[in-house]
Protein backbone atom coordinates (compact mmCIF):
# COMPACT_ATOMS: atom_id res chain seq x y z
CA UNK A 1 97.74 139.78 93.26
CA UNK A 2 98.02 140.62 89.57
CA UNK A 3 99.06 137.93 87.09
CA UNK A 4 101.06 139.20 84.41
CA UNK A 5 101.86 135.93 82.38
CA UNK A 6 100.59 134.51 79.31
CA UNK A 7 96.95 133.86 78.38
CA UNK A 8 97.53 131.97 75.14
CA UNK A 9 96.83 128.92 74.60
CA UNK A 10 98.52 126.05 77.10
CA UNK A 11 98.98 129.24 79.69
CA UNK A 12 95.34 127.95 81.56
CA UNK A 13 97.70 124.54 82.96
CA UNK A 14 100.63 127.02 83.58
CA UNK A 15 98.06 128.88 85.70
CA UNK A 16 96.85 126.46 87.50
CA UNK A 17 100.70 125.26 88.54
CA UNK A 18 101.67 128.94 90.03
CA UNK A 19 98.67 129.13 91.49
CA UNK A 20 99.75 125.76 93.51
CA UNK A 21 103.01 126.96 94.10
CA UNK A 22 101.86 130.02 95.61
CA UNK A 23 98.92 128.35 97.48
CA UNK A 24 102.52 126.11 98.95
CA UNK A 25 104.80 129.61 99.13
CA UNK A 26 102.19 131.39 101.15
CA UNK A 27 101.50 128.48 103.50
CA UNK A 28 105.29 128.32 104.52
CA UNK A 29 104.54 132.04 105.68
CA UNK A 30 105.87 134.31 102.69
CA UNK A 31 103.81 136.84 102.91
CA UNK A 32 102.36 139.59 100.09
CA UNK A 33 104.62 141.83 99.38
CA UNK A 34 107.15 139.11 98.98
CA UNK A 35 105.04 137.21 96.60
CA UNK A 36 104.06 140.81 94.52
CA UNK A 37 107.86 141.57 94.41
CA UNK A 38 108.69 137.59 93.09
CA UNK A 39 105.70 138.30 90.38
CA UNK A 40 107.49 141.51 88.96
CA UNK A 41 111.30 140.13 89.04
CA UNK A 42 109.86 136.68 87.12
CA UNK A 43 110.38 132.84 87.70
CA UNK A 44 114.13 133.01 89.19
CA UNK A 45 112.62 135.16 91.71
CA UNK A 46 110.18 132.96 92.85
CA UNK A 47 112.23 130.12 92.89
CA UNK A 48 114.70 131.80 95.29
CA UNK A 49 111.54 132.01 97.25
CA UNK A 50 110.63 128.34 97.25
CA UNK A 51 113.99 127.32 97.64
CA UNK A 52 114.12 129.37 100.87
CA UNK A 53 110.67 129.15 102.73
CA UNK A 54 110.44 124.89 101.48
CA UNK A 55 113.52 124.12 103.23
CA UNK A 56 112.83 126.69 106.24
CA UNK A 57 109.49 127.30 106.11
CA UNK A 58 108.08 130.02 108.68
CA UNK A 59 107.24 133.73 108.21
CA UNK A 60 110.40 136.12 108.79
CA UNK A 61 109.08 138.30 111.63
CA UNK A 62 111.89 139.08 113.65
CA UNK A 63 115.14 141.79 113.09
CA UNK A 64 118.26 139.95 114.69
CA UNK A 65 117.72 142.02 118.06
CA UNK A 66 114.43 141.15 118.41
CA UNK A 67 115.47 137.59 117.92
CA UNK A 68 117.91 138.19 120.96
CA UNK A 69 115.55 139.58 123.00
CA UNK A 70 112.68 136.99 122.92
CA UNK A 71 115.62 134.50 123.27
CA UNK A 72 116.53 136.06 126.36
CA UNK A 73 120.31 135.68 124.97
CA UNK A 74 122.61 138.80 124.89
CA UNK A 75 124.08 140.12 121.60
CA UNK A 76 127.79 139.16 122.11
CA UNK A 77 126.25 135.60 122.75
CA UNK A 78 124.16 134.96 119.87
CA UNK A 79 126.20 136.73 117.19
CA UNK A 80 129.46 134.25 118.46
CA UNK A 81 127.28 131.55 117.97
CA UNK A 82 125.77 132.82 114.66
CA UNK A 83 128.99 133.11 113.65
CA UNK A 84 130.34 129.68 114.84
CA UNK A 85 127.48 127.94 112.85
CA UNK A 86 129.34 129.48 109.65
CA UNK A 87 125.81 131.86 108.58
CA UNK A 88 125.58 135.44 107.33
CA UNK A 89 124.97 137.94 109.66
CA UNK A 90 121.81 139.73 109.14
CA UNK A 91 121.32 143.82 109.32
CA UNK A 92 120.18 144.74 112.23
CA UNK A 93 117.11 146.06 110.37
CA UNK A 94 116.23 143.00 108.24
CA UNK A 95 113.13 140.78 109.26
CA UNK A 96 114.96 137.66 108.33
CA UNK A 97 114.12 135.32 111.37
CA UNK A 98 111.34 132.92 112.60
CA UNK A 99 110.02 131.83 115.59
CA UNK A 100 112.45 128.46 114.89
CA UNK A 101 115.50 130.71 114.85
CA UNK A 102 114.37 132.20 118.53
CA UNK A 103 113.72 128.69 120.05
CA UNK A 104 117.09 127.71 118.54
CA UNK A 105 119.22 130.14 119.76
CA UNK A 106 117.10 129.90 123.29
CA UNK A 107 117.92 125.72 123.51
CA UNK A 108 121.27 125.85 122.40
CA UNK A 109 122.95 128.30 124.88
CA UNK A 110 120.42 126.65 127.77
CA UNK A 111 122.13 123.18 126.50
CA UNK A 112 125.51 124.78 126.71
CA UNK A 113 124.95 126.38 130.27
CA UNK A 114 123.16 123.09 131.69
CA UNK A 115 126.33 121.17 130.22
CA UNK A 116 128.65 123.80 132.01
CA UNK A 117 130.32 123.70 128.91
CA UNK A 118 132.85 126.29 128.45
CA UNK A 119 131.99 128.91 125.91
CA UNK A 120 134.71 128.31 123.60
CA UNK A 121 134.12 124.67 124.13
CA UNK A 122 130.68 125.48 122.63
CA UNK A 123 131.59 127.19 120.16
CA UNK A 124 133.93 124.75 118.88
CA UNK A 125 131.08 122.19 119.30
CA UNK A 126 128.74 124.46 116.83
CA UNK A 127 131.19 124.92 114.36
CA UNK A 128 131.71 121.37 114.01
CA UNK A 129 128.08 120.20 114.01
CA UNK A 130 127.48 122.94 111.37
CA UNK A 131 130.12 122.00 108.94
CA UNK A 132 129.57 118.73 109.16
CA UNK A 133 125.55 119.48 108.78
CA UNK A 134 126.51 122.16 106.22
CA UNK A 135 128.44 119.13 104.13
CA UNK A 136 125.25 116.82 103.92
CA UNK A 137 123.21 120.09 102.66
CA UNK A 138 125.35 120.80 99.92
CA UNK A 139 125.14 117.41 98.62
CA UNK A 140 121.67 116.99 99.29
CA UNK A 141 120.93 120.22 97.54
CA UNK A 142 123.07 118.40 94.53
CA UNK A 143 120.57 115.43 93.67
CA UNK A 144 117.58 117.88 94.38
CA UNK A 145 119.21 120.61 91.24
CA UNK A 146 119.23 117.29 89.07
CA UNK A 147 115.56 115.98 89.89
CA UNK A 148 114.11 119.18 88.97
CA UNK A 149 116.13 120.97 86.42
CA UNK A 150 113.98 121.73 83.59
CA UNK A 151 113.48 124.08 81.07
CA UNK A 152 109.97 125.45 82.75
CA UNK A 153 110.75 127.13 85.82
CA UNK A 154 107.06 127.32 87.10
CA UNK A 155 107.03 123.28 86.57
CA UNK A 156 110.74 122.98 88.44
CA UNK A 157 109.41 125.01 91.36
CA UNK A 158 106.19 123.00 91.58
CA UNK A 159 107.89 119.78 91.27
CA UNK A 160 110.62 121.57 93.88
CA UNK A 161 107.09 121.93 96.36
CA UNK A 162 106.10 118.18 95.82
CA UNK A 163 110.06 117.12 96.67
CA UNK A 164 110.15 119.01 99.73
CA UNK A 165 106.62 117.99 101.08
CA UNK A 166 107.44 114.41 100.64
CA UNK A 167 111.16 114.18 101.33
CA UNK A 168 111.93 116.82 104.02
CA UNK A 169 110.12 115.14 106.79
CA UNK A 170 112.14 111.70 106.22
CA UNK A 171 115.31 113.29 105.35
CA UNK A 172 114.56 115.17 108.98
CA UNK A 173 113.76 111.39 110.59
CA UNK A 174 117.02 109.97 108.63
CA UNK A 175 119.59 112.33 109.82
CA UNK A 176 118.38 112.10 113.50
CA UNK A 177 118.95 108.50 112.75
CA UNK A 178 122.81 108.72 111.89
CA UNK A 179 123.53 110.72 114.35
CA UNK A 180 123.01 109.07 117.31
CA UNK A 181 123.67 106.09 115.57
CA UNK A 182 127.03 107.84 115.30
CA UNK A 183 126.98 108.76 118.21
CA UNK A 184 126.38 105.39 120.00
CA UNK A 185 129.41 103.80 117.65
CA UNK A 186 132.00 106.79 119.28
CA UNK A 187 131.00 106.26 122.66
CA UNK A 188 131.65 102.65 122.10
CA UNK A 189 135.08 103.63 120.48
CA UNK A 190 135.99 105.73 123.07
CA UNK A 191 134.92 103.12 125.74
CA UNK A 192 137.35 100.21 124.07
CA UNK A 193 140.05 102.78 122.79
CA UNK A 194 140.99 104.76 126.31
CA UNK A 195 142.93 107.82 126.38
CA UNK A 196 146.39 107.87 128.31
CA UNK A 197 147.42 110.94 130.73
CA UNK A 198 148.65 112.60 127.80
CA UNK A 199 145.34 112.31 126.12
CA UNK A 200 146.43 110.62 123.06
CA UNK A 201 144.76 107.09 121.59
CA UNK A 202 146.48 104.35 120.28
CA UNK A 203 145.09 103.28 116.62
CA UNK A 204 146.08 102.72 113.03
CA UNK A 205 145.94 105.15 110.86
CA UNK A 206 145.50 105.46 106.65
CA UNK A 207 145.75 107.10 103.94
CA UNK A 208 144.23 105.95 100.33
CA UNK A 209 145.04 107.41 97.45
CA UNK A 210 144.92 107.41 93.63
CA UNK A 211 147.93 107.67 92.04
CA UNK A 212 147.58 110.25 88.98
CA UNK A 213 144.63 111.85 89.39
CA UNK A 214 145.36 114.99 88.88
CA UNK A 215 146.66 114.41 84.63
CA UNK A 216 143.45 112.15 84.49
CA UNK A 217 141.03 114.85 85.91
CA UNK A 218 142.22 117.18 83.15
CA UNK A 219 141.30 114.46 80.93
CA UNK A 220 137.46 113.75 81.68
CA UNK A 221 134.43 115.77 81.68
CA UNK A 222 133.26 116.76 84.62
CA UNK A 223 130.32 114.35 84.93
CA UNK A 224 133.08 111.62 84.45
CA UNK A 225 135.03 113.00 87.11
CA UNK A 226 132.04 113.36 89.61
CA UNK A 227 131.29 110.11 88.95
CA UNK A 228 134.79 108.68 89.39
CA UNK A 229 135.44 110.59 93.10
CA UNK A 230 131.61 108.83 94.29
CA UNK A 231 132.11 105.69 93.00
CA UNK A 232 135.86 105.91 94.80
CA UNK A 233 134.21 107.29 97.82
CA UNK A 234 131.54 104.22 97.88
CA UNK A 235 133.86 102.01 97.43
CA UNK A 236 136.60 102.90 99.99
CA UNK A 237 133.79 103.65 102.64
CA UNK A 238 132.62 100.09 101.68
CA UNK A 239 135.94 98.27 102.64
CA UNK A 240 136.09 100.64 105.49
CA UNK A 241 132.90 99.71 107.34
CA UNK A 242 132.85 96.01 106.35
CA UNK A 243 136.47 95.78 108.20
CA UNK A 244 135.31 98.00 111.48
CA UNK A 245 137.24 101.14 110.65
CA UNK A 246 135.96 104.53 110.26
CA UNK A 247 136.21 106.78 107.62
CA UNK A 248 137.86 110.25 108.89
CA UNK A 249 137.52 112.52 105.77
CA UNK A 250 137.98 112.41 102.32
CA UNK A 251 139.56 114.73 100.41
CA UNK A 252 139.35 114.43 96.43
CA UNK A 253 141.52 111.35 95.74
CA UNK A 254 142.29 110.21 99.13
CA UNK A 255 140.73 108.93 101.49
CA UNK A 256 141.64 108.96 105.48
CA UNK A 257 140.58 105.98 107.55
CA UNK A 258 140.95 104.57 111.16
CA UNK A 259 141.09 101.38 113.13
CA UNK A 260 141.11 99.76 116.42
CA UNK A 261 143.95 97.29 115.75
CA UNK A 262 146.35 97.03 113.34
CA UNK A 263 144.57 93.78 111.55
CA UNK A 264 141.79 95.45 110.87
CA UNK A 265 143.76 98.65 109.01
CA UNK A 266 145.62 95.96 107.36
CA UNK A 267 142.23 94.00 105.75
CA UNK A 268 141.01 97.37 105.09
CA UNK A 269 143.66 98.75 102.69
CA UNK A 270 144.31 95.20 101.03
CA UNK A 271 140.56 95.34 100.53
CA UNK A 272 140.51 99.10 99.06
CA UNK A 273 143.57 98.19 96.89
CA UNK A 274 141.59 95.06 95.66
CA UNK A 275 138.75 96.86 94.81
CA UNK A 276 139.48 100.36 93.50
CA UNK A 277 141.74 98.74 90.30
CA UNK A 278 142.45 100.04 86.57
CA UNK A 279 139.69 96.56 85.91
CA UNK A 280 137.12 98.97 87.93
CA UNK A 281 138.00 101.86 85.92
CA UNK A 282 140.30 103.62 88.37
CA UNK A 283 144.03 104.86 88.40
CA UNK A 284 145.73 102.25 90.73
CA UNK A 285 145.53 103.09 94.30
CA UNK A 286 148.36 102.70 97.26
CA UNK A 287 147.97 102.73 100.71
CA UNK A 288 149.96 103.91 103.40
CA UNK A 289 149.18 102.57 107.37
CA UNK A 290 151.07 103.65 110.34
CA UNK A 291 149.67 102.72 113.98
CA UNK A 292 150.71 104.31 117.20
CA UNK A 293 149.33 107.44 119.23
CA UNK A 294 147.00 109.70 117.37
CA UNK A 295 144.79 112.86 119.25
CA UNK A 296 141.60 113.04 118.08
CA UNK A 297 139.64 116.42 117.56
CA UNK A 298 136.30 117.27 116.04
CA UNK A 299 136.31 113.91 114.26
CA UNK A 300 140.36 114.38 113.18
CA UNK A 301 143.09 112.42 114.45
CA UNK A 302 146.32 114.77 114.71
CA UNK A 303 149.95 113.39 115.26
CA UNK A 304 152.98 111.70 114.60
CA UNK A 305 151.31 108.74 113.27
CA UNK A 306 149.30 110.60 111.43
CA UNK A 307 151.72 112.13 109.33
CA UNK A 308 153.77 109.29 108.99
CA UNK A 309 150.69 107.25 107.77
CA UNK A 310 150.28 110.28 105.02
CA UNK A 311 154.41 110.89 104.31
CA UNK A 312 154.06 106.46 103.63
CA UNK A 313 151.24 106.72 100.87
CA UNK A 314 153.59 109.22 99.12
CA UNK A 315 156.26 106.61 98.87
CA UNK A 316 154.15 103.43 98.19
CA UNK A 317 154.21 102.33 94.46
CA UNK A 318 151.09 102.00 92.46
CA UNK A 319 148.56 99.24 93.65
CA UNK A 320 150.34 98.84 96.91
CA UNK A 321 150.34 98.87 100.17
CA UNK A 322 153.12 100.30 102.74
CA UNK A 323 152.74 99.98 106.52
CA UNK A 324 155.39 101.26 109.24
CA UNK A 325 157.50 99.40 111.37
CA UNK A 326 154.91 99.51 114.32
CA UNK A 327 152.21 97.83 112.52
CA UNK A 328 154.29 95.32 111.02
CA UNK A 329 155.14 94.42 114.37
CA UNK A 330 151.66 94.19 115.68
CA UNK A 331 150.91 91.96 112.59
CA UNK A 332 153.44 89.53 113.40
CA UNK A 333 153.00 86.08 113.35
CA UNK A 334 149.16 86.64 111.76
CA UNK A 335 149.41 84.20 108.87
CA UNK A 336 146.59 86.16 106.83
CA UNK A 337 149.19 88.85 106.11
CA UNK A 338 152.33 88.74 104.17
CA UNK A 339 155.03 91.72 104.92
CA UNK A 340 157.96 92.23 103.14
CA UNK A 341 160.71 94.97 104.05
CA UNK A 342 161.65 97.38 101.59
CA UNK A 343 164.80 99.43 101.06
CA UNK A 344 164.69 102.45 104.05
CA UNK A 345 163.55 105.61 102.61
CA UNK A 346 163.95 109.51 104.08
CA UNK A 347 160.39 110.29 104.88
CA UNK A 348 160.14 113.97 105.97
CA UNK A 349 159.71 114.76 109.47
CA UNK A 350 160.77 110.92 110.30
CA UNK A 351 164.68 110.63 109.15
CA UNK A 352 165.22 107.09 107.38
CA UNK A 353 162.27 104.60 108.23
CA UNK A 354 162.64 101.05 106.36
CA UNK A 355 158.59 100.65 105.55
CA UNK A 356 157.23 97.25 104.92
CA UNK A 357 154.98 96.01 102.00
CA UNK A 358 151.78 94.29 102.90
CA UNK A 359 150.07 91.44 101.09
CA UNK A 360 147.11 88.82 101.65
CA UNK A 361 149.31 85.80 102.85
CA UNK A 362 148.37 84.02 99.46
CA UNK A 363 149.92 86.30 97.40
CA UNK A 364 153.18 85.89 99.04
C-alpha cells in the first residue's frame, strides 16, 4: 500500500509507528481496501479504524442475513434482540459482522430457549444487561480519550494499540468478576429479603442529594464539575457498601440507595451526610429514608416507599437527614440513633406525614 506522508526529516520514526499500527490493524482482521481507504481520508480515519477493530477485533465478513442464517436464528428474532441490546441496525448489504457476532446471537437465543424464558422476558433481560454494559463502556472509553489524547494522531493510535493489548484482556477478566460477584450478593438478597404474594419486598429506601447544585454547576468549569459528581459518587458508594446497602442508581446529584433493615439505611445516610460536607468541598447534602414495600425491577425498586423516600429529601433541610414514620418506628429503642419529630408537612401523593429528623445518638 502506498505511503503518502512525509519523508523529511523525523518522518523515518513516524514511519516506523504506522507501520506498527497497521502491522496491529491488519492482525485484528481489517483488511486492504479498508486500510487503502483510511490512508487517503488521513489519521482520523485510521483511528476510527483502531478504535473499532482494537475493541472488537475480527474481520467483518458477514451482511446481517448471512449472520442469521449461520446462526440458525430467524430475522424477526435476531433484529428484536439487536434491537433490545440498544445497537444500530446494519443494511442488509453491509459486511459489518464477525464470526463473534454469529456465535453471539446463536448462544443467546439457545440460553433463552433452554431457560424457557419468555421472549419478552428476554428481551427485557438484554436490554438491561446492555445498558448497564453500555454504562461501564462509556466511562471506560472516558479514561482511555484522556491517556492518549495527543497532538500526534499516529502516536495516539499506537499508544491506543499498546492500551488495548494490555488492558482489554483484564478489563474482560474484571468485569466477569463483578458480575457474578453481583450476582452471588442478589441471590443472597433475595434469599434473606423474600417476596410476599403480592410480589413486593420490604426494605428501606434513600435518596441523597446535594442541595444547590444546579446554581453551583453554572459556576465551575466543567473539569470541576466532573470532578465534584465522582468524588460525590465515591464517596456515597463508600458509606453505602461499608453499611451493607446497595447503591440503586445515581443520577447527577443524587444518589438512590437500599437496605435490608432500617439501621442500616439509617448509618448509611448519617454516614453520607458526615462525609459529603461544605469542609469536603461539597454543597451540604440531606437525606431522605422511608422503609416499607418496594417492587424491584431490572435493578429499580418502584413504589410507595419509593416515592415517599424521594418526596422526604425534597423537604429535609440542608445537612440533614429525614426518615418516615415507619422507619422511625423500626429504629425505636436503638440508642445509636437520635429521632426527633418535626412539624407535619403535605408531601405530594402522601397527604400530611409528620417526618422525623435523624441523628447519631451523641449529637442529641
Amino acid at each position: 500500500m502506498e505511503d503518502s506522508r512525509s519523508t523529511e526529516p523525523g518522518a523515518s520514526n513516524a514511519e516506523a509507528v504506522w507501520k506498527d499500527v497497521l502491522a496491529v490493524l491488519i492482525k485484528s482482521g481489517v483488511d486492504e481496501q479498508l486500510l487503502q481507504a483510511a490512508a487517503a481520508d488521513g489519521p482520523d480515519a485510521l483511528a476510527g479504524l483502531v478504535a473499532r477493530y482494537l475493541t472488537f477485533p475480527g474481520e467483518r465478513r458477514y451482511t446481517p442475513p448471512e449472520v442469521m442464517e449461520r446462526s440458525g436464528v430467524d430475522e424477526e428474532t435476531a433484529r428484536s434482540l439487536w434491537r433490545a441490546m440498544g445497537f444500530a441496525e446494519a443494511p442488509d448489504e453491509e459486511r459489518a459482522f464477525t464470526d463473534a457476532d454469529v456465535e453471539a446471537l446463536r448462544v443467546a437465543t439457545q440460553l433463552f430457549d433452554r431457560t424457557g424464558m419468555e421472549w419478552p422476558v428476554a428481551l427485557q433481560q438484554a436490554r438491561v444487561m446492555s445498558q448497564a454494559v453500555a454504562r461501564v463502556a462509556t466511562s471506560q472509553q472516558d479514561v482511555i480519550g484522556a491517556i492518549v489524547a495527543g497532538p500526534d494522531p499516529i502516536r495516539a493510535a499506537l499508544d491506543t494499540v499498546t492500551l488495548a493489548d494490555e488492558a482489554l484482556p483484564a478489563l474482560d477478566h474484571l468485569l466477569l468478576y463483578m458480575y457474578r460477584r453481583h450476582l452471588a450478593a442478589a441471590a443472597e438478597q433475595f434469599l434473606h429479603v423474600a417476596s410476599d404474594e403480592r410480589g413486593t419486598t420490604e426494605l428501606s429506601v434513600g435518596f441523597a442529594d446535594l442541595t444547590g447544585f444546579t446554581a453551583l454547576s453554572q459556576q465551575l468549569g466543567v473539569r470541576d464539575l466532573a470532578s465534584l459528581i465522582e468524588r460525590f459518587n465515591g464517596i456515597t458508594a463508600d458509606a453505602i457498601a461499608v453499611n451493607g446497602g446497595r447503591i440503586i442508581k445515581t443520577i447527577g446529584d443524587e444518589v438512590m440507595f437500599s437496605a435490608n433493615d432500617p439501621a442500616a439505611a439509617a448509618s448509611i445516610a448519617l454516614a453520607q451526610v458526615g462525609a459529603v460536607s461544605p469542609d469536603a468541598g461539597f454543597p451540604p447534602l440531606r437525606v431522605g429514608v422511608a422503609t416499607g414495600a418496594v417492587i424491584a425491577r431490572e435493578g429499580d425498586l418502584f413504589g410507595p416507599t419509593v416515592n415517599l423516600a424521594s418526596r422526604l429529601v425534597v423537604v429535609a433541610n440542608p445537612d440533614s437527614v429525614l426518615v418516615d414514620p415507619a422507619t422511625h418506628d423500626a429504629l425505636a429503642g436503638d440508642d445509636r440513633f437520635d429521632l426527633k419529630p418535626i412539624a407535619a408537612r403535605h408531601l405530594k401523593g402522601f397527604g400530611r406525614v409528620r417526618p422525623y429528623r435523624l441523628r447519631r445518638a451523641a449529637e442529641g
